[in-house]
N, C-alpha and C. Protein backbone atom coordinates (compact mmCIF):
# COMPACT_ATOMS: atom_id res chain seq x y z
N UNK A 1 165.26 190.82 -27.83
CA UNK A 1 164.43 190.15 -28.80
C UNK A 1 163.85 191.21 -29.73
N UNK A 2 164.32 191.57 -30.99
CA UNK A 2 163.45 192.37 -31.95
C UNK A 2 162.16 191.32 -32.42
N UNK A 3 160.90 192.54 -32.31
CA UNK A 3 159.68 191.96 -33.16
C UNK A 3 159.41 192.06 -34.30
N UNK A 4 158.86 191.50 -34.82
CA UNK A 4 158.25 190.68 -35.96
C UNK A 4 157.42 192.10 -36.42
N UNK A 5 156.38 191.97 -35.52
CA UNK A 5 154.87 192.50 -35.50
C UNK A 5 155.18 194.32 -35.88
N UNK A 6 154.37 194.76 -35.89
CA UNK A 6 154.14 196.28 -35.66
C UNK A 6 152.81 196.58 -36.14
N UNK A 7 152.36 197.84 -34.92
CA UNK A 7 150.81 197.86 -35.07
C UNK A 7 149.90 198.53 -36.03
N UNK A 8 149.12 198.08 -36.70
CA UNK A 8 148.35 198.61 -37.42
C UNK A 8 147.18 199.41 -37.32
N UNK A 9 147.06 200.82 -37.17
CA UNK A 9 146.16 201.77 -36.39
C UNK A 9 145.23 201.88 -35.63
N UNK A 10 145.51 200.56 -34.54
CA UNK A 10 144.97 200.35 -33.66
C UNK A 10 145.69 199.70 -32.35
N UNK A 11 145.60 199.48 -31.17
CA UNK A 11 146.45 198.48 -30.36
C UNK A 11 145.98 197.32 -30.53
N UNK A 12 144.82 196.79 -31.32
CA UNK A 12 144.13 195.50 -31.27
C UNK A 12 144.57 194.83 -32.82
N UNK A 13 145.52 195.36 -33.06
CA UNK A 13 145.77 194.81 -35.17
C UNK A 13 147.07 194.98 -35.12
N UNK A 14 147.61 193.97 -35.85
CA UNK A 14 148.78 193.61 -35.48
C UNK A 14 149.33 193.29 -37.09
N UNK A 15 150.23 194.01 -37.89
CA UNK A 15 150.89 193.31 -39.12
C UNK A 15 152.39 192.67 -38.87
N UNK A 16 152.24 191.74 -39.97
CA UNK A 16 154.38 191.47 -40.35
C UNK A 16 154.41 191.38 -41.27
N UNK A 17 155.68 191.58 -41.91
CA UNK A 17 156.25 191.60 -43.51
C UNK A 17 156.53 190.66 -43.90
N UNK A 18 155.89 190.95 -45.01
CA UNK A 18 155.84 189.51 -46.02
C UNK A 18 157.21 188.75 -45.46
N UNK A 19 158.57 189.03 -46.03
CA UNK A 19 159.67 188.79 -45.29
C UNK A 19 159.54 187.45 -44.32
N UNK A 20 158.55 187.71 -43.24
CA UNK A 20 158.63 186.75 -41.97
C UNK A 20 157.82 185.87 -42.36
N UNK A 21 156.97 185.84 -43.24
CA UNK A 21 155.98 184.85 -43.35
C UNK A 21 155.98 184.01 -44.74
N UNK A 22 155.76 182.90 -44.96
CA UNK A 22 155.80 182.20 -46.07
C UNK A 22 154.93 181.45 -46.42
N UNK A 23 153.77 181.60 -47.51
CA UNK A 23 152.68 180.76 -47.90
C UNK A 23 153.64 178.85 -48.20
N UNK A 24 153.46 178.09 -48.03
CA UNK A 24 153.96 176.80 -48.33
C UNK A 24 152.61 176.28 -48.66
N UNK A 25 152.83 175.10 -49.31
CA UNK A 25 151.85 173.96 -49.53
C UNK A 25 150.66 173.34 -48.79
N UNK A 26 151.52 173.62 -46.92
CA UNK A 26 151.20 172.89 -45.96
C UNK A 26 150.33 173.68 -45.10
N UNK A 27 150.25 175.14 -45.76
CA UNK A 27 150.39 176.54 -44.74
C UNK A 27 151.06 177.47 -44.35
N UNK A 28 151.65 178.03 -43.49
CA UNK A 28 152.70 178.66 -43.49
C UNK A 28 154.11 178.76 -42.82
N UNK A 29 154.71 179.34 -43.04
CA UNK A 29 155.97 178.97 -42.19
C UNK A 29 157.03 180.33 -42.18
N UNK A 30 158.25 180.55 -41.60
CA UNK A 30 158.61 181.87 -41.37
C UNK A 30 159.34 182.08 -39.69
N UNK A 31 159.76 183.29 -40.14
CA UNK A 31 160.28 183.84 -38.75
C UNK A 31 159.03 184.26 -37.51
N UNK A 32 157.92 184.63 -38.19
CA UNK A 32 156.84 184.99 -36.87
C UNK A 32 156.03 183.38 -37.01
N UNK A 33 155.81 182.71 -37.70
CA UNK A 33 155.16 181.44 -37.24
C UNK A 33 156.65 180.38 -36.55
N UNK A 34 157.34 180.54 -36.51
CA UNK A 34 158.19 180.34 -35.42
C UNK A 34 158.21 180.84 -34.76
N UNK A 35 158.36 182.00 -33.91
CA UNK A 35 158.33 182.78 -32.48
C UNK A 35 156.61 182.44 -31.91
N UNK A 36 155.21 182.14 -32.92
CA UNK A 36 154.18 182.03 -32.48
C UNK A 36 154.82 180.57 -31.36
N UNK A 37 155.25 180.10 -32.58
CA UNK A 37 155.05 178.32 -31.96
C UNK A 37 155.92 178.51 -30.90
N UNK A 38 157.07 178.83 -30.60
CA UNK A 38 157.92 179.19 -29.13
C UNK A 38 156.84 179.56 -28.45
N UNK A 39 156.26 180.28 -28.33
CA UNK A 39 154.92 181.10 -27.48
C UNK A 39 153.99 179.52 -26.91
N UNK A 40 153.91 179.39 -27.69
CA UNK A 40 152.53 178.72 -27.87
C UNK A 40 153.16 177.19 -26.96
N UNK A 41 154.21 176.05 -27.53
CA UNK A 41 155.06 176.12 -26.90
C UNK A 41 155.38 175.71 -25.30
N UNK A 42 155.57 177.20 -25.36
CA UNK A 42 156.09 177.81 -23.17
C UNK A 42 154.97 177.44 -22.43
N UNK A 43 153.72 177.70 -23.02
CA UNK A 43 152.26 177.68 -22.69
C UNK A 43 152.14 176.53 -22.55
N UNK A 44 151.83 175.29 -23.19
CA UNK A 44 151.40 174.02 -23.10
C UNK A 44 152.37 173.61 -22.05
N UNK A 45 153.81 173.92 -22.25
CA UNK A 45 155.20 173.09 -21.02
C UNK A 45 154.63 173.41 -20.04
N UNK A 46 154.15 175.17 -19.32
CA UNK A 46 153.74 175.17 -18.40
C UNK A 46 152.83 174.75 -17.86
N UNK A 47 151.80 174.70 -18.72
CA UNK A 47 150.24 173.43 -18.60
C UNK A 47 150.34 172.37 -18.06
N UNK A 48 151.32 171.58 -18.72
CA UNK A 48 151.73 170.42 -18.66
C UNK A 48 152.35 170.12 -17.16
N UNK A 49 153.46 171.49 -16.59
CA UNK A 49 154.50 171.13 -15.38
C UNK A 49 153.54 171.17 -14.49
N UNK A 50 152.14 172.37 -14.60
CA UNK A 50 151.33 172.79 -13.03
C UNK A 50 150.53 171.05 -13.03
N UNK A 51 150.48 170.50 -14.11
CA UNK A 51 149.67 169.21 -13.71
C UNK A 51 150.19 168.09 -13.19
N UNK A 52 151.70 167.98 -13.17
CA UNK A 52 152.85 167.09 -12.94
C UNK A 52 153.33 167.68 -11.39
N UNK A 53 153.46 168.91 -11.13
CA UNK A 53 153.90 169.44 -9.91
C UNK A 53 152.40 168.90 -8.83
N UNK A 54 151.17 169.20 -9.39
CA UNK A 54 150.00 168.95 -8.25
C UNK A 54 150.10 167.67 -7.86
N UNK A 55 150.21 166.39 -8.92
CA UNK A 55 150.47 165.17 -8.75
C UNK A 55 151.56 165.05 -7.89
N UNK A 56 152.52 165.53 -7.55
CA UNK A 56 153.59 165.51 -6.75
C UNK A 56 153.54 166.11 -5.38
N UNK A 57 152.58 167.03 -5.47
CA UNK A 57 152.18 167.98 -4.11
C UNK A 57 151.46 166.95 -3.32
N UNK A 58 150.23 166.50 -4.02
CA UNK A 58 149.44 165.72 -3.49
C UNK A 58 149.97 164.46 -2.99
N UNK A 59 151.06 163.59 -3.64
CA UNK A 59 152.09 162.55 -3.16
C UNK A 59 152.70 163.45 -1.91
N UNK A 60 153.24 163.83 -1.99
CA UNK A 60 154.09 164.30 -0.60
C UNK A 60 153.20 164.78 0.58
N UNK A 61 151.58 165.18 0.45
CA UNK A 61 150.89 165.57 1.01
C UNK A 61 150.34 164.52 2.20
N UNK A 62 149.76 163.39 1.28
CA UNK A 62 149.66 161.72 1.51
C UNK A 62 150.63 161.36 2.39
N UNK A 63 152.02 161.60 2.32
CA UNK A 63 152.78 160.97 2.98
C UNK A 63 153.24 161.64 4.04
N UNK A 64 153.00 163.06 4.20
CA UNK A 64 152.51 164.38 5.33
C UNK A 64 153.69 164.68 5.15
N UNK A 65 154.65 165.31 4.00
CA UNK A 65 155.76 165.45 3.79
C UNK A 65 155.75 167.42 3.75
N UNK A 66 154.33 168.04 4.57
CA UNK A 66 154.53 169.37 3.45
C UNK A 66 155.49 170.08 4.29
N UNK A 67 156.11 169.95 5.45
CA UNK A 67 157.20 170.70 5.91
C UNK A 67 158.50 170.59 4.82
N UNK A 68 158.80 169.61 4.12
CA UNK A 68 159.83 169.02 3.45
C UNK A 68 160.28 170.36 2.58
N UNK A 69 161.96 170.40 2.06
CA UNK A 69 162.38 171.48 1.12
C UNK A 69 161.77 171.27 0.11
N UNK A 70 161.85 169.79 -0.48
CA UNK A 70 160.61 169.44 -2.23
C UNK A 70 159.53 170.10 -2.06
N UNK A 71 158.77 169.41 -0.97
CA UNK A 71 157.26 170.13 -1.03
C UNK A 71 157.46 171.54 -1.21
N UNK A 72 158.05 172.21 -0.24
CA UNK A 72 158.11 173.89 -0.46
C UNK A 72 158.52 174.32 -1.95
N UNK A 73 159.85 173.27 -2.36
CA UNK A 73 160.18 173.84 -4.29
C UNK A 73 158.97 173.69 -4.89
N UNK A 74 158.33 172.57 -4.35
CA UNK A 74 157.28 172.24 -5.52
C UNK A 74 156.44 173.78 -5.52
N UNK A 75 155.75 173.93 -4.43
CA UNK A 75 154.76 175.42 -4.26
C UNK A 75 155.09 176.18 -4.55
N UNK A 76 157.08 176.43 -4.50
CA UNK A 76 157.02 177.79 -5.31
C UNK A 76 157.11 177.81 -6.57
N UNK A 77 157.44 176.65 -7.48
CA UNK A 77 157.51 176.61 -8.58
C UNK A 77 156.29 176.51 -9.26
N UNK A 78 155.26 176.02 -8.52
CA UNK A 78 153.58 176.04 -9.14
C UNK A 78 152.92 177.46 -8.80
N UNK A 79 153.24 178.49 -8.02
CA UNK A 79 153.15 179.83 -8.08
C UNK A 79 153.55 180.56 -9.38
N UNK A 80 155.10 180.44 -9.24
CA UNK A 80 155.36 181.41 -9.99
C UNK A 80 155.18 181.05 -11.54
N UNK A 81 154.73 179.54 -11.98
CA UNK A 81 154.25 178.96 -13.13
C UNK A 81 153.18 179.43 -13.26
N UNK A 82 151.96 180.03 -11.93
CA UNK A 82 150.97 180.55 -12.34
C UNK A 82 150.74 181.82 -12.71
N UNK A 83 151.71 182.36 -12.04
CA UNK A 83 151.90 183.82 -12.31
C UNK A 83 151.99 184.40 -13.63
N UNK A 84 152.70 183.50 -14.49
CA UNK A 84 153.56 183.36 -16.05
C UNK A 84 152.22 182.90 -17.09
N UNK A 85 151.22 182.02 -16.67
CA UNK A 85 149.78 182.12 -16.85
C UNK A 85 149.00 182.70 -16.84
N UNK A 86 149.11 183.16 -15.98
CA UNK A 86 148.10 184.74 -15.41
C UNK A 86 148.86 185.71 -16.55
N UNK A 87 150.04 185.98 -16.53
CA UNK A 87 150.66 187.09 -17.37
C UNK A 87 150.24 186.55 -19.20
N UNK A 88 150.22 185.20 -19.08
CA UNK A 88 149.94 185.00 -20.83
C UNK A 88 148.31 185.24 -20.77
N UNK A 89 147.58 184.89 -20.03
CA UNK A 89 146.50 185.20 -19.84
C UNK A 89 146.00 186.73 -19.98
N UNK A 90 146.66 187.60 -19.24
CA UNK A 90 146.15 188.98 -19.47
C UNK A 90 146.21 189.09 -20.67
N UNK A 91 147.84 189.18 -21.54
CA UNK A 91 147.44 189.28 -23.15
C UNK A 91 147.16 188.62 -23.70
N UNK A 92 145.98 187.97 -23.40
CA UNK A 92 145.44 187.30 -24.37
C UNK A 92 145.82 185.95 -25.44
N UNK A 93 147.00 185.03 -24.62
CA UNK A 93 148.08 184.31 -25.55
C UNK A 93 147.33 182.89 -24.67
N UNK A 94 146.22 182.61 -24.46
CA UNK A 94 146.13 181.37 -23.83
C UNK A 94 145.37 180.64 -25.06
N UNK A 95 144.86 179.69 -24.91
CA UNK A 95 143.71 179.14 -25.13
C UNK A 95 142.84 178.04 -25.10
C-alpha cells in the first residue's frame, strides 16, 4: 500500500498533495478521502460485528452451548476484532 500522507516536521502533522485531494461543491473528494473512508469504514464493520457476535455469544450461552465449535469461533473472532480496536485505538483512528 503506498501513502498518501507524509510528515510535516513533526510526528503529530500530517500533509498530502494537492493531487489526492479535491475541493468539490459537496466538500471533498480524492485518493486520501477515499483510503480515510476505507479506514473509517473497517472501524464501524468491526463495531458493528463485536455487537452482533455478543448477541450470539449470549444466545448460545442461554442455551449452555459454550463448549460448542460456534461458541468457541464466536470468542475468537470477538478477540481478535478487539485486538484490531485496540490497535485503531492506539493510533488514534477511533471515535
Amino acid at each position: 500500500m503506498s501513502r498518501l500522507t507524509r510528515v510535516l516536521d513533526s510526528n503529530n502533522l500530517y500533509v498530502v498533495d494537492d493531487t489526492k485531494v479535491q475541493h468539490e461543491a459537496n466538500g471533498y473528494s480524492g485518493d486520501a478521502i477515499n483510503k480515510l473512508a476505507k479506514f473509517e469504514n473497517i472501524y464501524d464493520d468491526l463495531i458493528s460485528k463485536q455487537s452482533e457476535i455478543s448477541k450470539e455469544l449470549e444466545k448460545l450461552r442461554l442455551e449452555d452451548k459454550t463448549h460448542s465449535v460456534k461458541f468457541k469461533q464466536l470468542l475468537a473472532n470477538k478477540i481478535t476484532n478487539n485486538n484490531i480496536i485496540i490497535l485503531f485505538k492506539t493510533y488514534g483512528l477511533n471515535y
